[in-house]
PDB file of N, CA and C in Angstrom:
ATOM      1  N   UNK A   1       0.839  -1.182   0.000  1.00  0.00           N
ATOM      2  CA  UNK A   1       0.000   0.000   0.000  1.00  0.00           C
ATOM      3  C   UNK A   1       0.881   1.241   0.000  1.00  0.00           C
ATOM      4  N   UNK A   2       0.532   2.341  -0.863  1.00  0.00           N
ATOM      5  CA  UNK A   2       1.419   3.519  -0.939  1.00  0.00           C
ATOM      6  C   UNK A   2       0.581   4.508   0.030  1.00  0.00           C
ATOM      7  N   UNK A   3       0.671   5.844   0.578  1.00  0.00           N
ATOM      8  CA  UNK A   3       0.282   6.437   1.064  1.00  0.00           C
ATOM      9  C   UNK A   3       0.042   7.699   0.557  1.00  0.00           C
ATOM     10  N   UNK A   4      -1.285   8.208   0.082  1.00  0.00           N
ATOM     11  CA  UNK A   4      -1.535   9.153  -0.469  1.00  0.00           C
ATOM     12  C   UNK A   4      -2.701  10.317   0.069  1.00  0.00           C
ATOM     13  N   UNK A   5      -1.857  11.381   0.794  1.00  0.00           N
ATOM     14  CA  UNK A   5      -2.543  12.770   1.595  1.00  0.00           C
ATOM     15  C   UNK A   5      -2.285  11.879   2.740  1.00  0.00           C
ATOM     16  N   UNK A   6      -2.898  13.039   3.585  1.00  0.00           N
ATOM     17  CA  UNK A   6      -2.483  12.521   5.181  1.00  0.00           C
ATOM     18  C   UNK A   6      -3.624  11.455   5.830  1.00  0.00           C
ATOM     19  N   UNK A   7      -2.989  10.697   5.287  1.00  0.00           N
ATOM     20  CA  UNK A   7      -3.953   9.333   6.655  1.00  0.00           C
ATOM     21  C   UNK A   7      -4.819   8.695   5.274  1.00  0.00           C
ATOM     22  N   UNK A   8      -4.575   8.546   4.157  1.00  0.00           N
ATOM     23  CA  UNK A   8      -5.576   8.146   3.330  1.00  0.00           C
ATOM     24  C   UNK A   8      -4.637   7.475   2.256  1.00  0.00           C
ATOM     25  N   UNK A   9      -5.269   5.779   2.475  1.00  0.00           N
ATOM     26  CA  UNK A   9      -3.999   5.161   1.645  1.00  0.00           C
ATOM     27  C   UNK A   9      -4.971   3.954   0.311  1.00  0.00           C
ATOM     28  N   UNK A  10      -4.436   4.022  -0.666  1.00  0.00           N
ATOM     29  CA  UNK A  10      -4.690   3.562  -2.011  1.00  0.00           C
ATOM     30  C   UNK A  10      -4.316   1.586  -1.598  1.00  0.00           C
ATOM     31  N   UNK A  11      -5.275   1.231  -2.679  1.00  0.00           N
ATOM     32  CA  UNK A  11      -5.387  -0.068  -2.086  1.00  0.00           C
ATOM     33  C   UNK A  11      -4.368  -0.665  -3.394  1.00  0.00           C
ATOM     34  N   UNK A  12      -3.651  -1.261  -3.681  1.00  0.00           N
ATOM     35  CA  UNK A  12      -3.267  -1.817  -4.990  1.00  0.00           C
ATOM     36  C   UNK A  12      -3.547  -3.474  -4.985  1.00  0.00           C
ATOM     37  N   UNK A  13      -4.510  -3.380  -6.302  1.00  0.00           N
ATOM     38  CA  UNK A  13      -4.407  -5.049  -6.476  1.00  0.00           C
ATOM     39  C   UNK A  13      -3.458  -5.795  -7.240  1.00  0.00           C
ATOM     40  N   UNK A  14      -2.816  -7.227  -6.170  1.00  0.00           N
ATOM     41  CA  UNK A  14      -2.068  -7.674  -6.334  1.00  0.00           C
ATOM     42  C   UNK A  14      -2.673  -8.450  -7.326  1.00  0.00           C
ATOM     43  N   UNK A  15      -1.706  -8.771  -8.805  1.00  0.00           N
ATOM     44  CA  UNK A  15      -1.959  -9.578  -9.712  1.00  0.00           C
ATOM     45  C   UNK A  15      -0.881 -11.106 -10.275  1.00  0.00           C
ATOM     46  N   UNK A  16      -1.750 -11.895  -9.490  1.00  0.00           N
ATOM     47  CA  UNK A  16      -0.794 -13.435  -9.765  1.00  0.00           C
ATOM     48  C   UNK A  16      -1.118 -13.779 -11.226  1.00  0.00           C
ATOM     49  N   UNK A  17       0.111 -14.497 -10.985  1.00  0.00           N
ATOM     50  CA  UNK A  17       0.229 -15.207 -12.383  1.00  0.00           C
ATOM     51  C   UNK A  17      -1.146 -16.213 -12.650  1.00  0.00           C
ATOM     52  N   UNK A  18      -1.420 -17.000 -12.092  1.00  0.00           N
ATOM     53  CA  UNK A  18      -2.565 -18.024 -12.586  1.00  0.00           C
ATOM     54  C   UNK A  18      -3.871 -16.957 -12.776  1.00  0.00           C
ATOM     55  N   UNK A  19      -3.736 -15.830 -12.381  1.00  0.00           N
ATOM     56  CA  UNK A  19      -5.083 -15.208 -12.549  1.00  0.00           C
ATOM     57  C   UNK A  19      -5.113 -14.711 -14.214  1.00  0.00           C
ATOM     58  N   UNK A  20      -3.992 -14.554 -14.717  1.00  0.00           N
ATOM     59  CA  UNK A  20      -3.684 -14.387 -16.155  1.00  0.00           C
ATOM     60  C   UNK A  20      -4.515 -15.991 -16.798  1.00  0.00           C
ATOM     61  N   UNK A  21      -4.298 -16.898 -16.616  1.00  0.00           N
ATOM     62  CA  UNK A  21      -4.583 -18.461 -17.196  1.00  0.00           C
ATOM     63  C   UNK A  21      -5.950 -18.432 -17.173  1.00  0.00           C
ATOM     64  N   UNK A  22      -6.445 -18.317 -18.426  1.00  0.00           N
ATOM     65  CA  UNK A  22      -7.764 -19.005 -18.590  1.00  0.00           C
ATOM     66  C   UNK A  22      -8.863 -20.297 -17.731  1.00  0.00           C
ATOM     67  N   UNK A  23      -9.677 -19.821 -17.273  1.00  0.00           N
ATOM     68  CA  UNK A  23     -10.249 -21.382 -16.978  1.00  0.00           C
ATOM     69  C   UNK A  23     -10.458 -22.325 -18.225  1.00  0.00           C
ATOM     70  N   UNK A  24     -10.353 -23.625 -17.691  1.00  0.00           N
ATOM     71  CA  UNK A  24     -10.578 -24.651 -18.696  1.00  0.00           C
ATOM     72  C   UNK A  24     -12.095 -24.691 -18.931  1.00  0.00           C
ATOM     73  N   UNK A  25     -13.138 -25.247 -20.128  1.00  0.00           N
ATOM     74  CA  UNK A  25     -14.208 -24.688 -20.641  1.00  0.00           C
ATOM     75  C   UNK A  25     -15.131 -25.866 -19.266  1.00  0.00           C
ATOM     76  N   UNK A  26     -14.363 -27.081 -18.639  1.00  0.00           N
ATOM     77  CA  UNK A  26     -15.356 -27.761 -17.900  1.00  0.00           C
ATOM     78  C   UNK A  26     -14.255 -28.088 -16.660  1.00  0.00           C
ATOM     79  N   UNK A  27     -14.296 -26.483 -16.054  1.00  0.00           N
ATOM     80  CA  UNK A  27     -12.795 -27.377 -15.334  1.00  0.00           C
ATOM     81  C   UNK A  27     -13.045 -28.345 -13.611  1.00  0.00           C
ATOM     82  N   UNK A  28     -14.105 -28.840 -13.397  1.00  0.00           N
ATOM     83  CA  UNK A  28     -14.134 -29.360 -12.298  1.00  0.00           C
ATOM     84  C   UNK A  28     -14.198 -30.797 -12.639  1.00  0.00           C
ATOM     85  N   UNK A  29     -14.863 -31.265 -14.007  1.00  0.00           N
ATOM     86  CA  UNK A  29     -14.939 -32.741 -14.693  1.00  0.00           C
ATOM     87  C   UNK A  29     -13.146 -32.658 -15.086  1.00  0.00           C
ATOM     88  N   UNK A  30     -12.540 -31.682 -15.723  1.00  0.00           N
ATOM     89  CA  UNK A  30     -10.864 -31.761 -15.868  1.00  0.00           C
ATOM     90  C   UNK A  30     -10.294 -32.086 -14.495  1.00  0.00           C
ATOM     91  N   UNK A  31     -10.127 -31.647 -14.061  1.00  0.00           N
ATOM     92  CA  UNK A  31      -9.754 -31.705 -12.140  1.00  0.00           C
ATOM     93  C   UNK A  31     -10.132 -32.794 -11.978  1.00  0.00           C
ATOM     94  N   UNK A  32     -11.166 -33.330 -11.798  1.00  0.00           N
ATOM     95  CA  UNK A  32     -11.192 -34.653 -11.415  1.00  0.00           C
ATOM     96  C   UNK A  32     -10.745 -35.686 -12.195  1.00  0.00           C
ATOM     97  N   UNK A  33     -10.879 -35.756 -13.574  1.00  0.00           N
ATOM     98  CA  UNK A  33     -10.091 -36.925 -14.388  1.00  0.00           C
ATOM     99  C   UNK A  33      -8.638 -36.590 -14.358  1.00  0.00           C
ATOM    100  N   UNK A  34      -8.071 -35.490 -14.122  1.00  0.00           N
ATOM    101  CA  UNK A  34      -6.839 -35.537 -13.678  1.00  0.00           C
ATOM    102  C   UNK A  34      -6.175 -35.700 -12.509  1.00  0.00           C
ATOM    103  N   UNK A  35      -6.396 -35.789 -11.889  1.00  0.00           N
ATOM    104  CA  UNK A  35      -5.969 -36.130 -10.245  1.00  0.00           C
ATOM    105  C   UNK A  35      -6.077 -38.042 -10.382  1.00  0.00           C
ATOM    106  N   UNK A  36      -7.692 -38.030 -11.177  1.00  0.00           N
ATOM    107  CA  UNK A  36      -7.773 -39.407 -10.801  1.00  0.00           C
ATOM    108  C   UNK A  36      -6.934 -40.328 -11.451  1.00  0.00           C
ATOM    109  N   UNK A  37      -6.270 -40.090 -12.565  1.00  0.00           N
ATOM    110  CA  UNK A  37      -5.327 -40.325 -13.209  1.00  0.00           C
ATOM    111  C   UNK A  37      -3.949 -40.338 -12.628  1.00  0.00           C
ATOM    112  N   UNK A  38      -3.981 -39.532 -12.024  1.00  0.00           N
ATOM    113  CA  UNK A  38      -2.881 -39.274 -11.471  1.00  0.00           C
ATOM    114  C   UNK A  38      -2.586 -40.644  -9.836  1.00  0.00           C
ATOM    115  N   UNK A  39      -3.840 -40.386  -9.270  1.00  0.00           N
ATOM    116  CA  UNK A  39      -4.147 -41.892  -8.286  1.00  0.00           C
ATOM    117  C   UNK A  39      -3.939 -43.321  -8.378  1.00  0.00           C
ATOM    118  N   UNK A  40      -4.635 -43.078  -9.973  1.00  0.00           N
ATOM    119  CA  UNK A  40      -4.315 -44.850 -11.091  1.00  0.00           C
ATOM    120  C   UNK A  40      -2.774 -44.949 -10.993  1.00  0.00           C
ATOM    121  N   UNK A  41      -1.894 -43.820 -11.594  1.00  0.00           N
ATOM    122  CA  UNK A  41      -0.525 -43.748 -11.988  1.00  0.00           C
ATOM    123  C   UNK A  41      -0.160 -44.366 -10.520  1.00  0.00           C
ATOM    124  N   UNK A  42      -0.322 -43.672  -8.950  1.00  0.00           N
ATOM    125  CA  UNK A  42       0.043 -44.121  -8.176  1.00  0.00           C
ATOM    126  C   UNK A  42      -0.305 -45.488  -7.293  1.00  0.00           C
ATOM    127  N   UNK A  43      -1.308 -46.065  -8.277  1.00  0.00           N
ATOM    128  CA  UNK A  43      -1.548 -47.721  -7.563  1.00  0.00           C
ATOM    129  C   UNK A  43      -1.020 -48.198  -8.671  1.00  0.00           C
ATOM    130  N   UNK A  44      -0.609 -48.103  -9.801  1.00  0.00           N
ATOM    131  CA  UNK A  44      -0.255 -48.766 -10.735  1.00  0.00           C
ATOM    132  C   UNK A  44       1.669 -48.594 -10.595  1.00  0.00           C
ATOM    133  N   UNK A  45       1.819 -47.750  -9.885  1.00  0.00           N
ATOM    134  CA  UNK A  45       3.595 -47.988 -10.000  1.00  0.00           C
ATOM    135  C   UNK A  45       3.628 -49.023  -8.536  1.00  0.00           C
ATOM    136  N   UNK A  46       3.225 -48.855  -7.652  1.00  0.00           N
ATOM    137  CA  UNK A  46       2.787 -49.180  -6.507  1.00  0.00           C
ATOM    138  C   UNK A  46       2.857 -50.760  -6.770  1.00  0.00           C
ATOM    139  N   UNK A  47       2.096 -51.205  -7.664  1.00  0.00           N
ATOM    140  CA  UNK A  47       1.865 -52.413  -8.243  1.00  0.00           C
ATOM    141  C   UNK A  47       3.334 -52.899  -8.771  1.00  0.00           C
ATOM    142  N   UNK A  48       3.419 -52.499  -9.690  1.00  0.00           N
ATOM    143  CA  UNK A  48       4.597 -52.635 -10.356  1.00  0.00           C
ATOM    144  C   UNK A  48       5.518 -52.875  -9.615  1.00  0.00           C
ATOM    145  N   UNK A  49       6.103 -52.410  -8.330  1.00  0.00           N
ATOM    146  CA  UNK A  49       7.290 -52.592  -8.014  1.00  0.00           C
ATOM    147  C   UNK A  49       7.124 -53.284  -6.445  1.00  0.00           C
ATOM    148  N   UNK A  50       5.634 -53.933  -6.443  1.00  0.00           N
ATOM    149  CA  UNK A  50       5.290 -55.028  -5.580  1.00  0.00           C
ATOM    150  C   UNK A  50       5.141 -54.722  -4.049  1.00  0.00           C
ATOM    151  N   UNK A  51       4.455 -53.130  -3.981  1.00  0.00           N
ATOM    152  CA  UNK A  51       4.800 -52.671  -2.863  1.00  0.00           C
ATOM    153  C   UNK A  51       2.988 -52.773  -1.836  1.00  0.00           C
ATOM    154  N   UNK A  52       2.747 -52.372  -1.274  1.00  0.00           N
ATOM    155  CA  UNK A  52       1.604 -52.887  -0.434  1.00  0.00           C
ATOM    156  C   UNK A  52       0.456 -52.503  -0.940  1.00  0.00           C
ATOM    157  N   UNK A  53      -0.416 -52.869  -1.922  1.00  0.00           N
ATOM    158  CA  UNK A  53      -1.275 -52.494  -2.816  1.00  0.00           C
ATOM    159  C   UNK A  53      -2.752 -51.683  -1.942  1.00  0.00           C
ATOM    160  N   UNK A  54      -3.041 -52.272  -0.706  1.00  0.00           N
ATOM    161  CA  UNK A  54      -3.931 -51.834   0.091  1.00  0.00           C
ATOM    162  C   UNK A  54      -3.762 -50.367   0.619  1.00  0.00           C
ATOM    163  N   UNK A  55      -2.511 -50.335   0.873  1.00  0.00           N
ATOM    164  CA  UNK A  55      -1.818 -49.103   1.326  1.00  0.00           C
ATOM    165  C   UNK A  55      -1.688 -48.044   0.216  1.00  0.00           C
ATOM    166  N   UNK A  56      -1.793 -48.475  -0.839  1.00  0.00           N
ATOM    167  CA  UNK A  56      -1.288 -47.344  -2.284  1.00  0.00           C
ATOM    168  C   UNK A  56      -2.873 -47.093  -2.674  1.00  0.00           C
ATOM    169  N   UNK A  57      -3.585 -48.042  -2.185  1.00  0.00           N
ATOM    170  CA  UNK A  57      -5.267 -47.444  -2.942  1.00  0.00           C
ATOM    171  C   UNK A  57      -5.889 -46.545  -1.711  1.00  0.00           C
ATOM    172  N   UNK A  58      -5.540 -46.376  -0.547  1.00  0.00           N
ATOM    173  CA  UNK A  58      -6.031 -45.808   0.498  1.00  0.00           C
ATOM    174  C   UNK A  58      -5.014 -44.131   0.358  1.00  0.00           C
ATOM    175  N   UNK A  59      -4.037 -44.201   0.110  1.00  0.00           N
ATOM    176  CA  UNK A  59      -3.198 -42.908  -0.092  1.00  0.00           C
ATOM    177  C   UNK A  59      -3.905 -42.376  -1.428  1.00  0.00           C
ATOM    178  N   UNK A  60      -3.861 -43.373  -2.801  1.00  0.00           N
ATOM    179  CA  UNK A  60      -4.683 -42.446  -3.535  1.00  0.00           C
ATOM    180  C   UNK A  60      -6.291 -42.283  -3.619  1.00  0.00           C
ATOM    181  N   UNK A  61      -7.084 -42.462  -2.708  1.00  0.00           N
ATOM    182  CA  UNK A  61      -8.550 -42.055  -2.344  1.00  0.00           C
ATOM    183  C   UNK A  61      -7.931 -41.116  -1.544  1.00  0.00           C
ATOM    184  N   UNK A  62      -6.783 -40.681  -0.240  1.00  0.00           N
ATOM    185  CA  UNK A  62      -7.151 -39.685  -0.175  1.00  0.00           C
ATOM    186  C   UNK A  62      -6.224 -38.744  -0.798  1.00  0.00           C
ATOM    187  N   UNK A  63      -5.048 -38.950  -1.449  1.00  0.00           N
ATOM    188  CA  UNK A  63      -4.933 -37.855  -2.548  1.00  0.00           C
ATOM    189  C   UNK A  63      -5.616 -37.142  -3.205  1.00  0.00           C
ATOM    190  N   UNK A  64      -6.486 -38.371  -3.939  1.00  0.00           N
ATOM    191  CA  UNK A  64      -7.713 -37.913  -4.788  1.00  0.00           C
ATOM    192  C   UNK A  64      -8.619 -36.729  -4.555  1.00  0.00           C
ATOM    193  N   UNK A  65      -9.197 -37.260  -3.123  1.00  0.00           N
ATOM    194  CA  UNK A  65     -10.176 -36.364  -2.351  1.00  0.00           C
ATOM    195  C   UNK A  65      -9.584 -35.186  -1.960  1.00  0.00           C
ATOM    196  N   UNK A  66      -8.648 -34.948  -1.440  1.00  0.00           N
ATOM    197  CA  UNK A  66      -8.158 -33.695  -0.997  1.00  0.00           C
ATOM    198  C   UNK A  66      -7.571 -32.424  -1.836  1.00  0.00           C
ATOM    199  N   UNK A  67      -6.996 -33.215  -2.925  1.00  0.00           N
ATOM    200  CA  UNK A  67      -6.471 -32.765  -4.460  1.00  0.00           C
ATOM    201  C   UNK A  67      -7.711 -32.049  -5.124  1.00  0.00           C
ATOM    202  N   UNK A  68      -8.942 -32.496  -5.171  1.00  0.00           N
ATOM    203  CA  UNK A  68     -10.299 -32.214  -6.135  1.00  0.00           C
ATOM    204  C   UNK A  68     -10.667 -31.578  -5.203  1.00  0.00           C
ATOM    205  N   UNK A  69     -10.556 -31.514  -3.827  1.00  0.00           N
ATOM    206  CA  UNK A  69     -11.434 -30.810  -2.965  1.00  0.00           C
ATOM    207  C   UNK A  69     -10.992 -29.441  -2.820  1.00  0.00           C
ATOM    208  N   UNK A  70      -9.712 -29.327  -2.935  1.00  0.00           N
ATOM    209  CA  UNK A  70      -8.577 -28.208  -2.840  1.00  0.00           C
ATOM    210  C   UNK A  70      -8.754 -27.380  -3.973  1.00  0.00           C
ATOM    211  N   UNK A  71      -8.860 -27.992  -5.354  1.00  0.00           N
ATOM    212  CA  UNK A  71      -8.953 -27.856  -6.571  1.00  0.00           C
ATOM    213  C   UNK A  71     -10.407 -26.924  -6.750  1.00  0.00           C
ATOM    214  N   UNK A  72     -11.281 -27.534  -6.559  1.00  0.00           N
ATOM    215  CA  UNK A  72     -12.787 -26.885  -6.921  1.00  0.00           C
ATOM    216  C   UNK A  72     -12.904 -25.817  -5.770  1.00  0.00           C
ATOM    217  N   UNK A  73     -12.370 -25.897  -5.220  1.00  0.00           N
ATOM    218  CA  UNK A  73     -12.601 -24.786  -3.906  1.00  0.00           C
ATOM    219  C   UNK A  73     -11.546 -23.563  -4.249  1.00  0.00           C
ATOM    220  N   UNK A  74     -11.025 -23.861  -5.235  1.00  0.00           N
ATOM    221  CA  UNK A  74      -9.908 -22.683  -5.301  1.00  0.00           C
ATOM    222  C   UNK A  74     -10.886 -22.087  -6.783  1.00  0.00           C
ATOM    223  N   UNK A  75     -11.446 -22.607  -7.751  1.00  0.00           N
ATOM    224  CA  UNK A  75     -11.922 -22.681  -8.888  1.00  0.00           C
ATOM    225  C   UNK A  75     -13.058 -22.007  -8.614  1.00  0.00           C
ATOM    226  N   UNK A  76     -13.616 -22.118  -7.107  1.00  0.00           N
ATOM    227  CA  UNK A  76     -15.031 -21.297  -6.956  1.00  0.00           C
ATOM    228  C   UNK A  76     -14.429 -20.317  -6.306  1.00  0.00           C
ATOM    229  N   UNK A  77     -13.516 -20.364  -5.954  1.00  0.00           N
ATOM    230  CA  UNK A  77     -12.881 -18.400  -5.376  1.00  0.00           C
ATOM    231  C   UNK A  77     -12.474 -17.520  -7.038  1.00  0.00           C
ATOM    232  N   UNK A  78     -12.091 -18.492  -7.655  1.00  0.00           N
ATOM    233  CA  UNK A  78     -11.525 -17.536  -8.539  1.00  0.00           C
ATOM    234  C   UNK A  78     -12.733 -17.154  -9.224  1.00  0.00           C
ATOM    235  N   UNK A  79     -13.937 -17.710  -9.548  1.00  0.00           N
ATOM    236  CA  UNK A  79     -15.148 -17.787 -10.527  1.00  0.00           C
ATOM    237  C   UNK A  79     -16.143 -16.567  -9.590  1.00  0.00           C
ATOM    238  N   UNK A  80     -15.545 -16.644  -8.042  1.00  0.00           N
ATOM    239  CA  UNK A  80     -16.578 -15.339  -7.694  1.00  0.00           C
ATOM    240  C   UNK A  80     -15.588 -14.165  -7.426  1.00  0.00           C
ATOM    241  N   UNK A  81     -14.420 -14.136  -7.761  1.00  0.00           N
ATOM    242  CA  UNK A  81     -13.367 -12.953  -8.183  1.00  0.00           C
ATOM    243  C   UNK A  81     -13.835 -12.312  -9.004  1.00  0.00           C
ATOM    244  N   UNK A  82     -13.961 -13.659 -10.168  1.00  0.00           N
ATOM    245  CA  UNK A  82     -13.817 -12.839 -11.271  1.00  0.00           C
ATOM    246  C   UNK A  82     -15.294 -11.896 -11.319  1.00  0.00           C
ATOM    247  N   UNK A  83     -16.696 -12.807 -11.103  1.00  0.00           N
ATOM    248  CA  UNK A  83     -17.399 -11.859 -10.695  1.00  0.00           C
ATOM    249  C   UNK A  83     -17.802 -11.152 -10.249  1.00  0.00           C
ATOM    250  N   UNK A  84     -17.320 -10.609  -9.344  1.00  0.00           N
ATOM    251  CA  UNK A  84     -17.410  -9.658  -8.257  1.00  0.00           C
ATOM    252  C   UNK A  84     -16.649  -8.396  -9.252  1.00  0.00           C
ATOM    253  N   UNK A  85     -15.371  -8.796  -9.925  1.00  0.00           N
ATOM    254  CA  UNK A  85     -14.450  -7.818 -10.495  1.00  0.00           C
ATOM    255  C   UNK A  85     -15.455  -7.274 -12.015  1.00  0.00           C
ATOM    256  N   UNK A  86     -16.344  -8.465 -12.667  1.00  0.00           N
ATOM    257  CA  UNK A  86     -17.083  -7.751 -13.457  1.00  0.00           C
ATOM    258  C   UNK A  86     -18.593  -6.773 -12.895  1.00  0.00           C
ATOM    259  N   UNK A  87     -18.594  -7.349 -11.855  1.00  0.00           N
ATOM    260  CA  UNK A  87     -19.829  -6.390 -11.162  1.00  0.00           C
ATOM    261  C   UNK A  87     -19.482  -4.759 -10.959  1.00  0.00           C
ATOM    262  N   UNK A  88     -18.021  -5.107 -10.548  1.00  0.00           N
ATOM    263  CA  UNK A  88     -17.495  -3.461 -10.528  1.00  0.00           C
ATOM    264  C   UNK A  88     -17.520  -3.110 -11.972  1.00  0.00           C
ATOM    265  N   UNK A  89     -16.685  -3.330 -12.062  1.00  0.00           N
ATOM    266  CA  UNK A  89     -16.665  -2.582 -13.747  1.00  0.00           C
ATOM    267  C   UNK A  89     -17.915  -2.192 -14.231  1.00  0.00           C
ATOM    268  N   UNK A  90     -18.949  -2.847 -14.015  1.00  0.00           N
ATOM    269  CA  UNK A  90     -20.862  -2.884 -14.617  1.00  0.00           C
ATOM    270  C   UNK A  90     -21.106  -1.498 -13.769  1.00  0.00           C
ATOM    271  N   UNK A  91     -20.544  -1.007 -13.136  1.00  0.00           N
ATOM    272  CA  UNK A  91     -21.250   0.102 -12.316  1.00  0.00           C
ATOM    273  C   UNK A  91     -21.150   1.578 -12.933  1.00  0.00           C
TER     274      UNK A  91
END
């Protein structure tokens, strides 16, 4: 924040990089086939190299879950950013 006149200070909005990145056209069905993919990858190496298969499907359910949960919850902050930021502008 810069300080402009006495006692009266200007707000500046900070602009991240992912806020530049487009949403994807269905991105909560994307998010989830990707993570879950990503879960398969980890019972399937898991498999492969003969390691405790019960244990690798319980880490990726909750990878899964916490990954998509993290995911859509960040996807509905940015989706009421962005509207909130076109509501201003509408004024």
């Amino acid at each position: 924040m810069s300080k402009k006149g006495a006692g009266q200070t200007v707000r500046q909005e900070v602009q991240r990089a992912t806020d530049l990145i487009p949403l994807p056209k269905r991105p909560f069905r994307d998010s989830a086939i990707f993570y879950g993919i990503l879960a398969a990858c980890l019972v399937g190496v898991t498999y492969a190299t003969g390691g405790g298969l019960v244990k690798a499907i319980i880490v990726a359910v909750g990878f899964f879950v916490i990954a998509t949960a993290f995911t859509w919850w960040r996807f509905r902050v940015k989706l009421a950013e962005r509207a909130r930021k076109e509501a201003e502008e509408g004024r």
